[in-house]
PDB file of N, CA and C in Angstrom:
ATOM      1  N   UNK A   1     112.757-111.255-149.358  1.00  0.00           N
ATOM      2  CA  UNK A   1     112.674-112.197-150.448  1.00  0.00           C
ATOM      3  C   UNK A   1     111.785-113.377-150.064  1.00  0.00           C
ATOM      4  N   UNK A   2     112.074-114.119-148.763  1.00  0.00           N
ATOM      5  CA  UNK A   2     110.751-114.984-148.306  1.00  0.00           C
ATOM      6  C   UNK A   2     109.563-114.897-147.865  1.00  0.00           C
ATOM      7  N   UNK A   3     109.018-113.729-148.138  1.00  0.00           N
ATOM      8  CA  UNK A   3     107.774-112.975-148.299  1.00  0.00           C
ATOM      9  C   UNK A   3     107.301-113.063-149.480  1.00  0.00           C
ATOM     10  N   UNK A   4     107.751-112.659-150.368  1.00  0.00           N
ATOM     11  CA  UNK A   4     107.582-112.699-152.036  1.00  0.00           C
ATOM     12  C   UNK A   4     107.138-114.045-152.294  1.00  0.00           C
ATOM     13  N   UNK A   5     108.122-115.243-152.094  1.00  0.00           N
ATOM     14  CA  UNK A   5     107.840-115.855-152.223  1.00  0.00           C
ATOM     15  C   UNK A   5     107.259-116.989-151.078  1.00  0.00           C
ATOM     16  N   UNK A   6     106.457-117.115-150.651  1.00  0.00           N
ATOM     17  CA  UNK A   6     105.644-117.549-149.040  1.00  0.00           C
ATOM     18  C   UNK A   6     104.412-118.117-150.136  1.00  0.00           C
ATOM     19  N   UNK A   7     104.061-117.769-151.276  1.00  0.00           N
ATOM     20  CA  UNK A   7     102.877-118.427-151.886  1.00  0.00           C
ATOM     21  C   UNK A   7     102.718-119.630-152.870  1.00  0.00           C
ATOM     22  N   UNK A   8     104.705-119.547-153.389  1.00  0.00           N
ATOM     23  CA  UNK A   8     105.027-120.349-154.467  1.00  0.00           C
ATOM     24  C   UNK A   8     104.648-121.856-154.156  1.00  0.00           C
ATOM     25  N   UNK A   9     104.299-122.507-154.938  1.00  0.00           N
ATOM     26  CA  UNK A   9     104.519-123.906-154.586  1.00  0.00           C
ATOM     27  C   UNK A   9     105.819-125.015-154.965  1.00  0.00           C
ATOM     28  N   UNK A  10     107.028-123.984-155.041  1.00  0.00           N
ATOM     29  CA  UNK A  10     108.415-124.980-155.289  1.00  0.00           C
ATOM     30  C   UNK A  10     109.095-123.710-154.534  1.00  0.00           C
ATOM     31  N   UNK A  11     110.113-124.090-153.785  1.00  0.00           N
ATOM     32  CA  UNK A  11     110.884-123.769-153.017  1.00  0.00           C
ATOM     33  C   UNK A  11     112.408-123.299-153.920  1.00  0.00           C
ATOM     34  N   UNK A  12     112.813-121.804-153.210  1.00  0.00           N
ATOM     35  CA  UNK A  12     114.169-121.690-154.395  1.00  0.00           C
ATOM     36  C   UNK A  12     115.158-122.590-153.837  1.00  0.00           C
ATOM     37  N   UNK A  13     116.414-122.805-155.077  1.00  0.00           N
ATOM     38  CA  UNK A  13     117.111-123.683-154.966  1.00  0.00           C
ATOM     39  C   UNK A  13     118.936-123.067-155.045  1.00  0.00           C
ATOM     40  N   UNK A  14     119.663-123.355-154.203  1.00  0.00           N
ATOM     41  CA  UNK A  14     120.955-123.276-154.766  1.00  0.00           C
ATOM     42  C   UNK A  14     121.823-124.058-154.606  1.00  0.00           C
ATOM     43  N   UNK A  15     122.433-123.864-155.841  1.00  0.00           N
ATOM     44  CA  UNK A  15     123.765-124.646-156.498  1.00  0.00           C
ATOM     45  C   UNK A  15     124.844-123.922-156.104  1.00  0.00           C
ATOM     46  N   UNK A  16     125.638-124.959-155.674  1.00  0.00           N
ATOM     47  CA  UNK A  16     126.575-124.471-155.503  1.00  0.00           C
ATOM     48  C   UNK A  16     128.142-125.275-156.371  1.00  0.00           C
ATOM     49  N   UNK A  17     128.891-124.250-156.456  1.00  0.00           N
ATOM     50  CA  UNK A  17     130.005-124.745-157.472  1.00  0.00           C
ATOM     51  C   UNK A  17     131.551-123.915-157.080  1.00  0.00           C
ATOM     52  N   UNK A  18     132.581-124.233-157.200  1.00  0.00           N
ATOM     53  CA  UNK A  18     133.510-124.523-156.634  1.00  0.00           C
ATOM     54  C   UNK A  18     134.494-122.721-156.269  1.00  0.00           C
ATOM     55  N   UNK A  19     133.660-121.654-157.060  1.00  0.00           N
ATOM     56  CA  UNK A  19     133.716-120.170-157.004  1.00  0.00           C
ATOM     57  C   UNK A  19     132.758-119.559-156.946  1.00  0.00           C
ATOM     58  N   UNK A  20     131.485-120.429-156.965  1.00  0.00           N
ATOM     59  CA  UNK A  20     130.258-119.377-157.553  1.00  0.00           C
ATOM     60  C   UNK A  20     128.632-120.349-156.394  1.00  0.00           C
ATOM     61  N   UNK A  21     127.743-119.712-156.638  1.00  0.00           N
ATOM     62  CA  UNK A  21     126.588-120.344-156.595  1.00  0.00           C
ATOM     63  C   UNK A  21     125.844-119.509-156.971  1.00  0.00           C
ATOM     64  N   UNK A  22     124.851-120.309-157.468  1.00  0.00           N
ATOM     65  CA  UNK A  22     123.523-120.087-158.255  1.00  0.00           C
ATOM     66  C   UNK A  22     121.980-120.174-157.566  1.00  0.00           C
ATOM     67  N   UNK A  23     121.264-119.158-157.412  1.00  0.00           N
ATOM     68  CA  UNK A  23     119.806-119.126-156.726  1.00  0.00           C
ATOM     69  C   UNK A  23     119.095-119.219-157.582  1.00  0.00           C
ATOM     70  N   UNK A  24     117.868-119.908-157.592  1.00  0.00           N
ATOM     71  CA  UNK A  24     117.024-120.803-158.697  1.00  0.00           C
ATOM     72  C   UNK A  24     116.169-120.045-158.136  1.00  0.00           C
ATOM     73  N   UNK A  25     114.956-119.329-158.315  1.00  0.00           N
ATOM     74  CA  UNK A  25     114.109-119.023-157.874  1.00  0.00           C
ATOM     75  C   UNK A  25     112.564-119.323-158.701  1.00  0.00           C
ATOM     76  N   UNK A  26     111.465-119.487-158.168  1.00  0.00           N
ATOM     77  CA  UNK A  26     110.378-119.980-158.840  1.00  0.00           C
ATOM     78  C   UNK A  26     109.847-118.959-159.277  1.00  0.00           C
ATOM     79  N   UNK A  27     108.600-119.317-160.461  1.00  0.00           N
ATOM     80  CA  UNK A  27     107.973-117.758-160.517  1.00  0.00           C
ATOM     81  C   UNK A  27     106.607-118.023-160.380  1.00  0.00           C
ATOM     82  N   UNK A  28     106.565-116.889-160.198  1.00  0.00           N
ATOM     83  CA  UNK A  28     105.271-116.108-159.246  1.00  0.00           C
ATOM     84  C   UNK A  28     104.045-115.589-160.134  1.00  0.00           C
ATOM     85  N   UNK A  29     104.333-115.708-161.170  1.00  0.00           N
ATOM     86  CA  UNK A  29     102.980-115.512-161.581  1.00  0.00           C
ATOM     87  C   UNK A  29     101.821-116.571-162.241  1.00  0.00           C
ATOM     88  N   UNK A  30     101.578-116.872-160.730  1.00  0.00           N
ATOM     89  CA  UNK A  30     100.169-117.633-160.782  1.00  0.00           C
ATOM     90  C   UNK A  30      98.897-117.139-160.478  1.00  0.00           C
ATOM     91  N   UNK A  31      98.032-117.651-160.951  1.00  0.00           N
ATOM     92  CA  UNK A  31      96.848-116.829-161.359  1.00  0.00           C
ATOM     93  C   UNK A  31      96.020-116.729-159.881  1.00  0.00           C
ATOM     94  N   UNK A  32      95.718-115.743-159.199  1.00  0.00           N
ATOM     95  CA  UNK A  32      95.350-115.498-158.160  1.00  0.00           C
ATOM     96  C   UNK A  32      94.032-116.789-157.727  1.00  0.00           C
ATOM     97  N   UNK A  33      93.219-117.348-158.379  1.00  0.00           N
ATOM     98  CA  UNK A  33      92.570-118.880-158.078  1.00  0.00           C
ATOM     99  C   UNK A  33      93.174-119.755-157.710  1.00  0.00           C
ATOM    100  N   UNK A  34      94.376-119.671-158.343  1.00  0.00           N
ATOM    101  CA  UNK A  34      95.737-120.866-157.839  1.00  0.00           C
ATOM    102  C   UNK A  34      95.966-120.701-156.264  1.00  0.00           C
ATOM    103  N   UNK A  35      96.343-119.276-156.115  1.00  0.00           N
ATOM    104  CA  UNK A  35      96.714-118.948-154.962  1.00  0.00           C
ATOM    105  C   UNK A  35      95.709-119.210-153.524  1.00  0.00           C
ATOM    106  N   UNK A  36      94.582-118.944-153.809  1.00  0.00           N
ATOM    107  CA  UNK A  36      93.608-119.439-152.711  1.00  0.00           C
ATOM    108  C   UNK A  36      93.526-120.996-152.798  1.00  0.00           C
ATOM    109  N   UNK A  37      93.420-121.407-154.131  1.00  0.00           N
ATOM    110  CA  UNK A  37      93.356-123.135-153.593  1.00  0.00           C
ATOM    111  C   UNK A  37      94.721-123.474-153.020  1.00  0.00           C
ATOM    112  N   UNK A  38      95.703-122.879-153.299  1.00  0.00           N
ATOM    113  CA  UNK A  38      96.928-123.235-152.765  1.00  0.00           C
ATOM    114  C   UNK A  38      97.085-123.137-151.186  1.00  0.00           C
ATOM    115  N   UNK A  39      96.478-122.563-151.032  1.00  0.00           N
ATOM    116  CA  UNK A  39      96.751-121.654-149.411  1.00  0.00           C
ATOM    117  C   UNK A  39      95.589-122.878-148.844  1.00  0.00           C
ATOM    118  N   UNK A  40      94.294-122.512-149.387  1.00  0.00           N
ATOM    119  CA  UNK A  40      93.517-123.680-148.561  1.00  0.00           C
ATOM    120  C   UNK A  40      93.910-125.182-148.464  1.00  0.00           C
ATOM    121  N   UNK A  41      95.127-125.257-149.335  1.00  0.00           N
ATOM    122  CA  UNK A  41      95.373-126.733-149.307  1.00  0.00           C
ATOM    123  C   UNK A  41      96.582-126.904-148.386  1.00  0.00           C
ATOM    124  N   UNK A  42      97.098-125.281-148.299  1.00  0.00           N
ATOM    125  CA  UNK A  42      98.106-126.089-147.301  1.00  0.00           C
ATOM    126  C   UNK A  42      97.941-125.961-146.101  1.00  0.00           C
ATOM    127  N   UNK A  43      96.604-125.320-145.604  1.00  0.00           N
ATOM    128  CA  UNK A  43      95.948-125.409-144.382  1.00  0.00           C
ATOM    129  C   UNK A  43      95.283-126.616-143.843  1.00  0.00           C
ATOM    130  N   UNK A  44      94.638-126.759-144.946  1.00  0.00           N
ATOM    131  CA  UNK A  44      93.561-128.410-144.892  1.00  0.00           C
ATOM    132  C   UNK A  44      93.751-129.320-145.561  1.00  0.00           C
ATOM    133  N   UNK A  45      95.226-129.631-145.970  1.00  0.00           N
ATOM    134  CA  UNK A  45      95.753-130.969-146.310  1.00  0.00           C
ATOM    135  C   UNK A  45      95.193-131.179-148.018  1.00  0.00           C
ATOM    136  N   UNK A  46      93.875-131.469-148.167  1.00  0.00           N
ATOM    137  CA  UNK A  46      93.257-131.615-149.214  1.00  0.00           C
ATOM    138  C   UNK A  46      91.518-130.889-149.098  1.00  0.00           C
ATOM    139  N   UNK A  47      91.457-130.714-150.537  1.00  0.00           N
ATOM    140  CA  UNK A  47      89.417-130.485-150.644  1.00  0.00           C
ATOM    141  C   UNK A  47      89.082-131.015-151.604  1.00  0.00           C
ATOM    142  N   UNK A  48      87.583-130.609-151.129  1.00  0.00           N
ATOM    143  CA  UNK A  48      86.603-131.468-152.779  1.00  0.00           C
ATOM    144  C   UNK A  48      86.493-129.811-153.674  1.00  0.00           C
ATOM    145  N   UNK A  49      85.893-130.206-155.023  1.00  0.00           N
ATOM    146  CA  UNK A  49      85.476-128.965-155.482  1.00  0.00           C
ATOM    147  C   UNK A  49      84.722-128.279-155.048  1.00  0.00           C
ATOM    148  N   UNK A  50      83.568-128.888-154.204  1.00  0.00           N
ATOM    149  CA  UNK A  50      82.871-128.468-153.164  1.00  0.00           C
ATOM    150  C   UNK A  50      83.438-126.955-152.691  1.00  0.00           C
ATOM    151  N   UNK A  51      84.623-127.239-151.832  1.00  0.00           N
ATOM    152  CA  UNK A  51      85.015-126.343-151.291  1.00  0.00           C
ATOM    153  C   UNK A  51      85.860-125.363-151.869  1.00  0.00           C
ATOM    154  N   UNK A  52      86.313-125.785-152.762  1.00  0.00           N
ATOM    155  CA  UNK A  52      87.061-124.794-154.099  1.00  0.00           C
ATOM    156  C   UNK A  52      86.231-124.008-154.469  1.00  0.00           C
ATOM    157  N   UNK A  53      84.876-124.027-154.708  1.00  0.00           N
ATOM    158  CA  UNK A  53      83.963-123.224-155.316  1.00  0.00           C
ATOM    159  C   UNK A  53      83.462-122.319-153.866  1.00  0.00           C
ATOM    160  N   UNK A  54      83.651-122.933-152.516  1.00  0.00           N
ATOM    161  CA  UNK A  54      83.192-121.788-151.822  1.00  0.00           C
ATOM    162  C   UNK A  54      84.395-120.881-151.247  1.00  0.00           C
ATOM    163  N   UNK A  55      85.169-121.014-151.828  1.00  0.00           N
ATOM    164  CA  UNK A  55      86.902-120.419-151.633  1.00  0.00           C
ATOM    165  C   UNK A  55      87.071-119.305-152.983  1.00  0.00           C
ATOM    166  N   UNK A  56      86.727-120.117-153.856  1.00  0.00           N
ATOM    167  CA  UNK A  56      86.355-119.106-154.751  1.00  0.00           C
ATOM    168  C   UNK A  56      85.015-118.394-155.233  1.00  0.00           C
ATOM    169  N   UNK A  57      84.416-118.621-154.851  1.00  0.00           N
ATOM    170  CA  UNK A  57      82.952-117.645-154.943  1.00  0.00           C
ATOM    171  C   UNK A  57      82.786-117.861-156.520  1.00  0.00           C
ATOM    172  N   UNK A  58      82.620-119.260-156.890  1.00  0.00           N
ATOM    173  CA  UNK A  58      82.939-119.493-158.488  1.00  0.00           C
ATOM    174  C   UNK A  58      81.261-120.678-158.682  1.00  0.00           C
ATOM    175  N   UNK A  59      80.869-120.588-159.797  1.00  0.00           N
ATOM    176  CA  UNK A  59      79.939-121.981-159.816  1.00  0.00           C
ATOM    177  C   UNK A  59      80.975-123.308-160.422  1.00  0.00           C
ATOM    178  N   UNK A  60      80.167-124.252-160.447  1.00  0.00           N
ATOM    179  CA  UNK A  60      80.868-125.923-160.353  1.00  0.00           C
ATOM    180  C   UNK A  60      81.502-125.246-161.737  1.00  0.00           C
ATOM    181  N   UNK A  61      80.925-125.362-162.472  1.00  0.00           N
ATOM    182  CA  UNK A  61      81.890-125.554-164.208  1.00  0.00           C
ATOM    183  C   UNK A  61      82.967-124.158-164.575  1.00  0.00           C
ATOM    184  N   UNK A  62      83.047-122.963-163.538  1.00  0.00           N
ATOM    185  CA  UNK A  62      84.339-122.624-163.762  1.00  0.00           C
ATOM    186  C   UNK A  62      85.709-123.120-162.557  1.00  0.00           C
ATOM    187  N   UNK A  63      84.984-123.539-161.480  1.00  0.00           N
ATOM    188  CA  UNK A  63      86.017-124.123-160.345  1.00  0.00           C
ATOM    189  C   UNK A  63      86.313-125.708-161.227  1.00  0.00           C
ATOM    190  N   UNK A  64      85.454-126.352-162.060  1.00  0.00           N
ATOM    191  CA  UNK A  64      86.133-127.787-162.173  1.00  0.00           C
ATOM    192  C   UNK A  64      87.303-126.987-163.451  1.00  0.00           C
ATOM    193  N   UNK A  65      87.225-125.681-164.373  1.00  0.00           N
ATOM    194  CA  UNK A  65      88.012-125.385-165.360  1.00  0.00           C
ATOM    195  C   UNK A  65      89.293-125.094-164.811  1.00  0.00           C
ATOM    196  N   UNK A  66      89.776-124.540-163.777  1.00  0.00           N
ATOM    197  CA  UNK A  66      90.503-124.217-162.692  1.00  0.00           C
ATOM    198  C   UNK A  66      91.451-125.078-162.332  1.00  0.00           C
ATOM    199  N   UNK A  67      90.679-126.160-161.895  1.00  0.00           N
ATOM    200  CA  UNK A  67      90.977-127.501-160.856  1.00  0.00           C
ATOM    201  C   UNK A  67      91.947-128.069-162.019  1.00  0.00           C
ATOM    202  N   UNK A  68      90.981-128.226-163.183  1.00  0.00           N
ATOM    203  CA  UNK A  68      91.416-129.369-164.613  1.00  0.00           C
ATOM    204  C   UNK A  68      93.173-128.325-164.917  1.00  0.00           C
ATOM    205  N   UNK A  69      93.064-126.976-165.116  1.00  0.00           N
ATOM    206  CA  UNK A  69      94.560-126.681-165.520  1.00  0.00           C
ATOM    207  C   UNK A  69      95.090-126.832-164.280  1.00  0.00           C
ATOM    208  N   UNK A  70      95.029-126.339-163.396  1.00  0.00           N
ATOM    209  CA  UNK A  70      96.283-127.226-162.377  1.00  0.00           C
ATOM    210  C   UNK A  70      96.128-128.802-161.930  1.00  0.00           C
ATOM    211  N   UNK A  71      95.442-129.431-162.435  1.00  0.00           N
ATOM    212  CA  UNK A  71      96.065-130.608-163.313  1.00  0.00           C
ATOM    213  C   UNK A  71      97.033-131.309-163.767  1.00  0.00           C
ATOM    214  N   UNK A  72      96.400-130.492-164.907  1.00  0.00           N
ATOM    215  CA  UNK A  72      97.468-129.907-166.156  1.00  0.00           C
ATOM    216  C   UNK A  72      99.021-129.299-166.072  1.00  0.00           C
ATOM    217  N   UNK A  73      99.257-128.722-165.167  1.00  0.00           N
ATOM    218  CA  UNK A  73     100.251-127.691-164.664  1.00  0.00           C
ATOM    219  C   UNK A  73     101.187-128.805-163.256  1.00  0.00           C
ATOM    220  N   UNK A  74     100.326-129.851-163.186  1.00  0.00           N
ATOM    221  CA  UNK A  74     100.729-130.362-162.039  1.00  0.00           C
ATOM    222  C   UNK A  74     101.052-129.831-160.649  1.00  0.00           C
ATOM    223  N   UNK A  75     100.366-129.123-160.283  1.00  0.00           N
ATOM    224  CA  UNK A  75     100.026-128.208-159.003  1.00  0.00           C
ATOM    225  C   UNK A  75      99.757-128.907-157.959  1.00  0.00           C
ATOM    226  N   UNK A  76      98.552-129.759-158.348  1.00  0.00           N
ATOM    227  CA  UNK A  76      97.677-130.464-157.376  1.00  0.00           C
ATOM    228  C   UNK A  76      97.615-131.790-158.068  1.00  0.00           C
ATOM    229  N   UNK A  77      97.585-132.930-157.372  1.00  0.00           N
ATOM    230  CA  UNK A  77      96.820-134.145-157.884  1.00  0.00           C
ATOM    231  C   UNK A  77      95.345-134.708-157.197  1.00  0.00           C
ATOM    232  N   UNK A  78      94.775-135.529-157.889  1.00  0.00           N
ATOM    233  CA  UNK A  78      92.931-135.675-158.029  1.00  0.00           C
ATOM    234  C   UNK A  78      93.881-136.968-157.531  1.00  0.00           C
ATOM    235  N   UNK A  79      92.292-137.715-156.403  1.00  0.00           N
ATOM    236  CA  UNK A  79      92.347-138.378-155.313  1.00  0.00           C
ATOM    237  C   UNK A  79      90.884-139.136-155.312  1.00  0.00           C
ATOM    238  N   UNK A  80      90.476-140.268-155.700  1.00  0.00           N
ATOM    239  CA  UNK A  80      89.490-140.993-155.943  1.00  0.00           C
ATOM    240  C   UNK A  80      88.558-140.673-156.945  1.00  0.00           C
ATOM    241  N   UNK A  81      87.792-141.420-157.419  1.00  0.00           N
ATOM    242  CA  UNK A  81      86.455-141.118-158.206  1.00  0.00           C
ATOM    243  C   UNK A  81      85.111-140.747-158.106  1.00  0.00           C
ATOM    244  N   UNK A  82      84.624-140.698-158.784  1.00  0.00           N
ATOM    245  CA  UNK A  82      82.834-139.811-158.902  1.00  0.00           C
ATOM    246  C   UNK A  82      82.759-139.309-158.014  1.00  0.00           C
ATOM    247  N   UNK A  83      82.128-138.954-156.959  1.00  0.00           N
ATOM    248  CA  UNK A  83      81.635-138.307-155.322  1.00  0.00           C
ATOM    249  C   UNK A  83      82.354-138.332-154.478  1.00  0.00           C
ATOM    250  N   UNK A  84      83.206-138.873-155.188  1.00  0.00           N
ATOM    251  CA  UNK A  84      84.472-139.129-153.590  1.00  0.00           C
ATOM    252  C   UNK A  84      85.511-138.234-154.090  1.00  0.00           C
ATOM    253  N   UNK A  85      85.723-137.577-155.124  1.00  0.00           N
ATOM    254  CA  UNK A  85      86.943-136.836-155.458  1.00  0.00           C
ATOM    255  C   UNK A  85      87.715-135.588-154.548  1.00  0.00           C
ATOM    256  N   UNK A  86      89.316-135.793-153.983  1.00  0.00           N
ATOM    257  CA  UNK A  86      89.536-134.804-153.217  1.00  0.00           C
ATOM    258  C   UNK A  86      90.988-134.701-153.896  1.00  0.00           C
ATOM    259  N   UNK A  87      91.261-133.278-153.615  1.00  0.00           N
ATOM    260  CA  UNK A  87      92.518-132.679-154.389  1.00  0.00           C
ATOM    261  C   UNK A  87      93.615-132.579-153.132  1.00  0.00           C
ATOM    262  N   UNK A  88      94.541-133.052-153.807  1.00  0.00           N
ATOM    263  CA  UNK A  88      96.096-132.734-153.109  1.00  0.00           C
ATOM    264  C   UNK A  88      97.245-131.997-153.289  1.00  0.00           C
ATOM    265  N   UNK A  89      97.648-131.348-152.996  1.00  0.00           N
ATOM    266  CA  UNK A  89      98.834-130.293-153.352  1.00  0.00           C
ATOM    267  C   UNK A  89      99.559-131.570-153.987  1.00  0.00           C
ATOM    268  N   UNK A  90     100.646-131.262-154.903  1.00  0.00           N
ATOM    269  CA  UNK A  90     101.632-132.581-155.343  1.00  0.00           C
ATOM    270  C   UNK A  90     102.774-132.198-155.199  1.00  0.00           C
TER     271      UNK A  90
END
């Protein structure tokens, strides 16, 4: 089961209650782009798109479409402005 999940970015959870407990588990279907920026981020702390695009073998305007839904999804958070921008797992 911690194989399966070794890629998620939320950890399962259990509750516990006074006869019973409950395993929360995350799900897994994230879109395989997720998964490499995920992995490179938790190797190297943070990147620029720079390096998102050479992780993904993608040009700038589908790696920034990427970047923008996990965003969106709150995956990652964006880390300074114009030229200086670097992404963080959140």
């Amino acid at each position: 089961m911690y194989e399966e999940y070794k890629t998620s970015i939320t950890s399962s959870q259990i509750e516990v209650a006074p006869n019973s407990f409950l395993v929360i588990l995350p799900k897994l279907n994230l879109k395989n782009e997720y998964v490499l920026i995920i992995d490179y981020l938790k190797q190297n702390i943070q990147g620029t798109r720079e390096n998102f695009e050479n992780v993904l073998n993608l040009g700038k305007s589908a790696t920034i479409n990427i970047l923008n839904e996990m965003l969106e999804k709150e995956i990652i958070e964006k880390i300074g402005f114009s030229n200086n921008i670097v992404y963080k797992l959140k």
